[in-house]
Structure formats: C-alpha cells, structure tokens
C-alpha atoms as a PDB file:
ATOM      1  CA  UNK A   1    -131.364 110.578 186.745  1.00  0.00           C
ATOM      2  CA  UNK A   2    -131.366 108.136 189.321  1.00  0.00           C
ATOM      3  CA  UNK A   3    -134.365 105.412 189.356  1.00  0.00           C
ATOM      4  CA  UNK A   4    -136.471 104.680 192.021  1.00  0.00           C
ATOM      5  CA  UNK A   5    -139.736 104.001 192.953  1.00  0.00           C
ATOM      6  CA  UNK A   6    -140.732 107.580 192.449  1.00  0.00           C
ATOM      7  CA  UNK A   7    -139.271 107.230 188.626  1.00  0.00           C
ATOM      8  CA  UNK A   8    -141.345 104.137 188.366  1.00  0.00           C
ATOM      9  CA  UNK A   9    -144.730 104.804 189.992  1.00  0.00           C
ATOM     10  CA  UNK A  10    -144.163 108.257 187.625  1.00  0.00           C
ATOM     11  CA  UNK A  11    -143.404 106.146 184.230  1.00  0.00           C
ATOM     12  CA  UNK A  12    -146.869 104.425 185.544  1.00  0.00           C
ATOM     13  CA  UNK A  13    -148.472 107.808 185.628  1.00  0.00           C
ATOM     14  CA  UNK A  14    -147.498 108.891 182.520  1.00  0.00           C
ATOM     15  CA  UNK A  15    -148.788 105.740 180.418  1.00  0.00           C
ATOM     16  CA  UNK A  16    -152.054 105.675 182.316  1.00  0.00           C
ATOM     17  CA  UNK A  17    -152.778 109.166 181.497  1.00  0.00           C
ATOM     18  CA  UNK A  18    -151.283 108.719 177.877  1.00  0.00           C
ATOM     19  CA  UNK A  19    -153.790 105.224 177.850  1.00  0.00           C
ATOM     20  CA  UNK A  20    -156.567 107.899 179.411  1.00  0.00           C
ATOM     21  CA  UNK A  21    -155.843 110.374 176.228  1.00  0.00           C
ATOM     22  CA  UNK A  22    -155.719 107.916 173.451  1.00  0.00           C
ATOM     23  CA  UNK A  23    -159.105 106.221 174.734  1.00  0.00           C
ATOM     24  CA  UNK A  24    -161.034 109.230 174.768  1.00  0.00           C
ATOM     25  CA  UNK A  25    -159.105 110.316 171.529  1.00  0.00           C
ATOM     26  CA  UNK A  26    -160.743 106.663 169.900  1.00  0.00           C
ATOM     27  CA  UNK A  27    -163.618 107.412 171.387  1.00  0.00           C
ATOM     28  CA  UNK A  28    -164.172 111.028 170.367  1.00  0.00           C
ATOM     29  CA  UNK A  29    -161.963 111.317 166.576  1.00  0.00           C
ATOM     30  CA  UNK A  30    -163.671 109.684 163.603  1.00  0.00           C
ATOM     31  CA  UNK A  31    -160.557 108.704 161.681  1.00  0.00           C
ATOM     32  CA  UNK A  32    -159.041 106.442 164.824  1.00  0.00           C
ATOM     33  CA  UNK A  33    -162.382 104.545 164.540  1.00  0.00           C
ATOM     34  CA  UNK A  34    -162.138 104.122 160.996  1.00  0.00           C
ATOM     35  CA  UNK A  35    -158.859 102.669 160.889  1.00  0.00           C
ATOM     36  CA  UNK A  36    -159.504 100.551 163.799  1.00  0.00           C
ATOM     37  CA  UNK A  37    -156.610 102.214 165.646  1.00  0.00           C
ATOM     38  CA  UNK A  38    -156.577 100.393 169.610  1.00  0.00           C
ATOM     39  CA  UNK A  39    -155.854 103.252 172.673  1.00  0.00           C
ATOM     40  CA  UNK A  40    -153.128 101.559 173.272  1.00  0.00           C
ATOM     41  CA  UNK A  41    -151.288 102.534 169.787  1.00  0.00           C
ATOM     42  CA  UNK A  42    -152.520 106.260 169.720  1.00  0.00           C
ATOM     43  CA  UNK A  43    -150.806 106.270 173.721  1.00  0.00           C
ATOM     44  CA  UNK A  44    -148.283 104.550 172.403  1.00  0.00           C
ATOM     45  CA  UNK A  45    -147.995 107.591 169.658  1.00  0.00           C
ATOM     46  CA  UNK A  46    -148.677 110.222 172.063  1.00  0.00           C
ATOM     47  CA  UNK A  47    -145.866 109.239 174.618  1.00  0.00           C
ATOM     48  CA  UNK A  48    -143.145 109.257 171.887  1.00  0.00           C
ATOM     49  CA  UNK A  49    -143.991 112.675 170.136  1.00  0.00           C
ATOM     50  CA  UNK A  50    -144.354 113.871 174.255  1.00  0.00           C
ATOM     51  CA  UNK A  51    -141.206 112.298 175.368  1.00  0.00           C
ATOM     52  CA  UNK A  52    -137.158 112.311 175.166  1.00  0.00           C
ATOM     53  CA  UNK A  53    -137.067 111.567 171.784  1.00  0.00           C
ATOM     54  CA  UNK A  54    -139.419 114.242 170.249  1.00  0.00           C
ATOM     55  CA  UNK A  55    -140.984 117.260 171.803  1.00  0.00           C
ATOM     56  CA  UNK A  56    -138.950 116.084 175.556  1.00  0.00           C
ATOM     57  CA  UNK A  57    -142.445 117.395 177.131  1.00  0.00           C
ATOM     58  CA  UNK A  58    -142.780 114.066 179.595  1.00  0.00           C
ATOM     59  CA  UNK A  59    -139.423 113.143 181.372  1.00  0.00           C
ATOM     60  CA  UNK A  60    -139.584 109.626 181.109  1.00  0.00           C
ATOM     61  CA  UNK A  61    -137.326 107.518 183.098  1.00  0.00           C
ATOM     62  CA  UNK A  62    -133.792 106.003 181.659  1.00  0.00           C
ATOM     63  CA  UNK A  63    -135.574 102.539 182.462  1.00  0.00           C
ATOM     64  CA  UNK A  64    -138.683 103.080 180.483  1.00  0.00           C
ATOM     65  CA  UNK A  65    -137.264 100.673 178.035  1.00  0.00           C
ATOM     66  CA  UNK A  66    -136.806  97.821 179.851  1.00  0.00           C
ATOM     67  CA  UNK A  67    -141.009  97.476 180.941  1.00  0.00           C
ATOM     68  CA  UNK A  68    -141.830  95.672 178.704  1.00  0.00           C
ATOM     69  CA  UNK A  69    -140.215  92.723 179.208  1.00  0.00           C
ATOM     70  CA  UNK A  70    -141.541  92.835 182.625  1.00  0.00           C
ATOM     71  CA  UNK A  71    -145.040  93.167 181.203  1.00  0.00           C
ATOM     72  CA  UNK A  72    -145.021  90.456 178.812  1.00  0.00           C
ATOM     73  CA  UNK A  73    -143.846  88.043 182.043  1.00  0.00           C
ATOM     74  CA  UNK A  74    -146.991  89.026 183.433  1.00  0.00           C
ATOM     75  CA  UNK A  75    -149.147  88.882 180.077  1.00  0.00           C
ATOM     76  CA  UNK A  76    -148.205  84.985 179.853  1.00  0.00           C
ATOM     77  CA  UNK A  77    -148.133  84.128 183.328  1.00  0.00           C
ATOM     78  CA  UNK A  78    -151.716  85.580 183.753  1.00  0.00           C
ATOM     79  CA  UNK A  79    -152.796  83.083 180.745  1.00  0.00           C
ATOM     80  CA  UNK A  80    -151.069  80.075 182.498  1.00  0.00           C
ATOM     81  CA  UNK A  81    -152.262  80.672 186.039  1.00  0.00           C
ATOM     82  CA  UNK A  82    -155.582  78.723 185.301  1.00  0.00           C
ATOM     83  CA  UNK A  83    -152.873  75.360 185.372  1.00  0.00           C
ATOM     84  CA  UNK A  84    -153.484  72.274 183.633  1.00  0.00           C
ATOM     85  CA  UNK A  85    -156.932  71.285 185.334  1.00  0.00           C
ATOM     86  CA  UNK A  86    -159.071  68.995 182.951  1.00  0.00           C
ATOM     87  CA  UNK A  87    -162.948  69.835 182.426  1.00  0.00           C
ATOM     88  CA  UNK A  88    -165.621  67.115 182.443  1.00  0.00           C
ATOM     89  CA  UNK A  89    -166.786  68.347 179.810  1.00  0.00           C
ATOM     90  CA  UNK A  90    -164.819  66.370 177.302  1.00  0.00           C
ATOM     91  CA  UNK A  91    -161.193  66.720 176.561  1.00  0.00           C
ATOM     92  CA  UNK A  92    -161.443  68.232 173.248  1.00  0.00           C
ATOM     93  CA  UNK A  93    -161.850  71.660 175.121  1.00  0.00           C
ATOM     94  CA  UNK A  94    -158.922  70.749 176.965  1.00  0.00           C
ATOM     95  CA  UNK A  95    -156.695  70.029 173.913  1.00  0.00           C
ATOM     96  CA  UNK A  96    -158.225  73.421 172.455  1.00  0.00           C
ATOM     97  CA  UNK A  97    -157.335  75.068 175.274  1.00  0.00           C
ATOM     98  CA  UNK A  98    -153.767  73.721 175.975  1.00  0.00           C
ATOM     99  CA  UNK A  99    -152.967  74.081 172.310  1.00  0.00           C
ATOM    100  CA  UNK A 100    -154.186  77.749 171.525  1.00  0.00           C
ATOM    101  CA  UNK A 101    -151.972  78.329 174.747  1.00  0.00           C
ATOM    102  CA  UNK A 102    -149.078  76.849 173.142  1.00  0.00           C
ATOM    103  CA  UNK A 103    -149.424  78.427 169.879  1.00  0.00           C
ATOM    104  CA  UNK A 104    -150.049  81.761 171.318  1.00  0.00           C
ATOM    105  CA  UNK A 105    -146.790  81.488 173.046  1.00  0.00           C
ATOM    106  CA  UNK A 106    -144.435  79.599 170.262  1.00  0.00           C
ATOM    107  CA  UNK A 107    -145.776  82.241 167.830  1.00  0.00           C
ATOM    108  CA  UNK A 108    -144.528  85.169 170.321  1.00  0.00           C
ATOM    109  CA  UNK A 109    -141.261  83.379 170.876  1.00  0.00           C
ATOM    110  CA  UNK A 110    -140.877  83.606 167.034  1.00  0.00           C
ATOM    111  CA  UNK A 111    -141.487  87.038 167.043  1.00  0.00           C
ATOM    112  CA  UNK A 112    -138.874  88.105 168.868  1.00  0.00           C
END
C-alpha cells in the first residue's frame, strides 16, 4: 500500500471516529466510568481489536506507527509556545510555571 495523503487524512478518519465511539462508549457504559477509563484508551482498544492485527476490519495505513512521534512534537511545542514572558505578578508563578514545564518534559524524556 502506497501512502499518501489519502492514507493519512483516512488514518485521521479512523481515530476520530474510533475517539467518537469510545466517548460515547464512556459516556453511555457504567463500568468505563467506574474504572475511570479516558476515550482515548477505549479508542485506543477499539482500533487494535478493528485493525491489522486483530479482526483486520479498518485498513490502517503501513505508517500508522510512526504518528505518534509526530503528535508528541506537537503536544510539547503547544506547551512551549506561550515563550518565556515574565508576569508582574511576582516571579514565583514564573518559576512554577517554567519548572512544572521542565519536569513535565524531563519526566517524558525518561519515559522513553
């Protein structure tokens, strides 16, 4: 299967209806809001029992894989975008700020 924009604007389609499905099934199913379960994980769920690896209902892309990585640029770029502007308010905010910013991002690089 070649990919294209096609593949990806249909990878796209696929998640947000699998995000669609697993926040109505949160919404509607008892146990999911028991057990605290976010949309994302019961998509999450739902797209690998639907795709390749399972049931091979939803062709997924060969590329599929590699979103992620894309997403998480865009995850800590969106955090950083605000730049390092002080408040008058006082700079203990600011040191709050900067510094849940840097764990949040040290503790990811850990991670992975």
């Amino acid at each position: 299967m070649s990919y294209n924009v096609y593949s990806l604007l249909m990878d796209l389609a696929f998640a947000s209806g699998f995000i669609l499905v697993g926040q109505l099934l949160r919404a509607k199913v008892r146990i999911f809001q028991e057990f605290f379960m976010p949309a994302s994980l019961i998509a999450g769920l739902l797209g690998f029992i639907c795709g390749p690896s399972v049931l091979n209902l939803v062709p997924f892309s060969n590329q599929v894989g590699s979103y992620s990585g894309l997403l998480i640029i865009i995850v800590f770029v969106s955090m950083g975008i605000r730049g390092l502007n002080m408040s008058t308010k006082g700079w203990k905010e600011d040191v709050e700020r900067i510094g849940s910013y840097l764990c949040f991002r040290e503790s990811s690089y850990m991670l992975q």
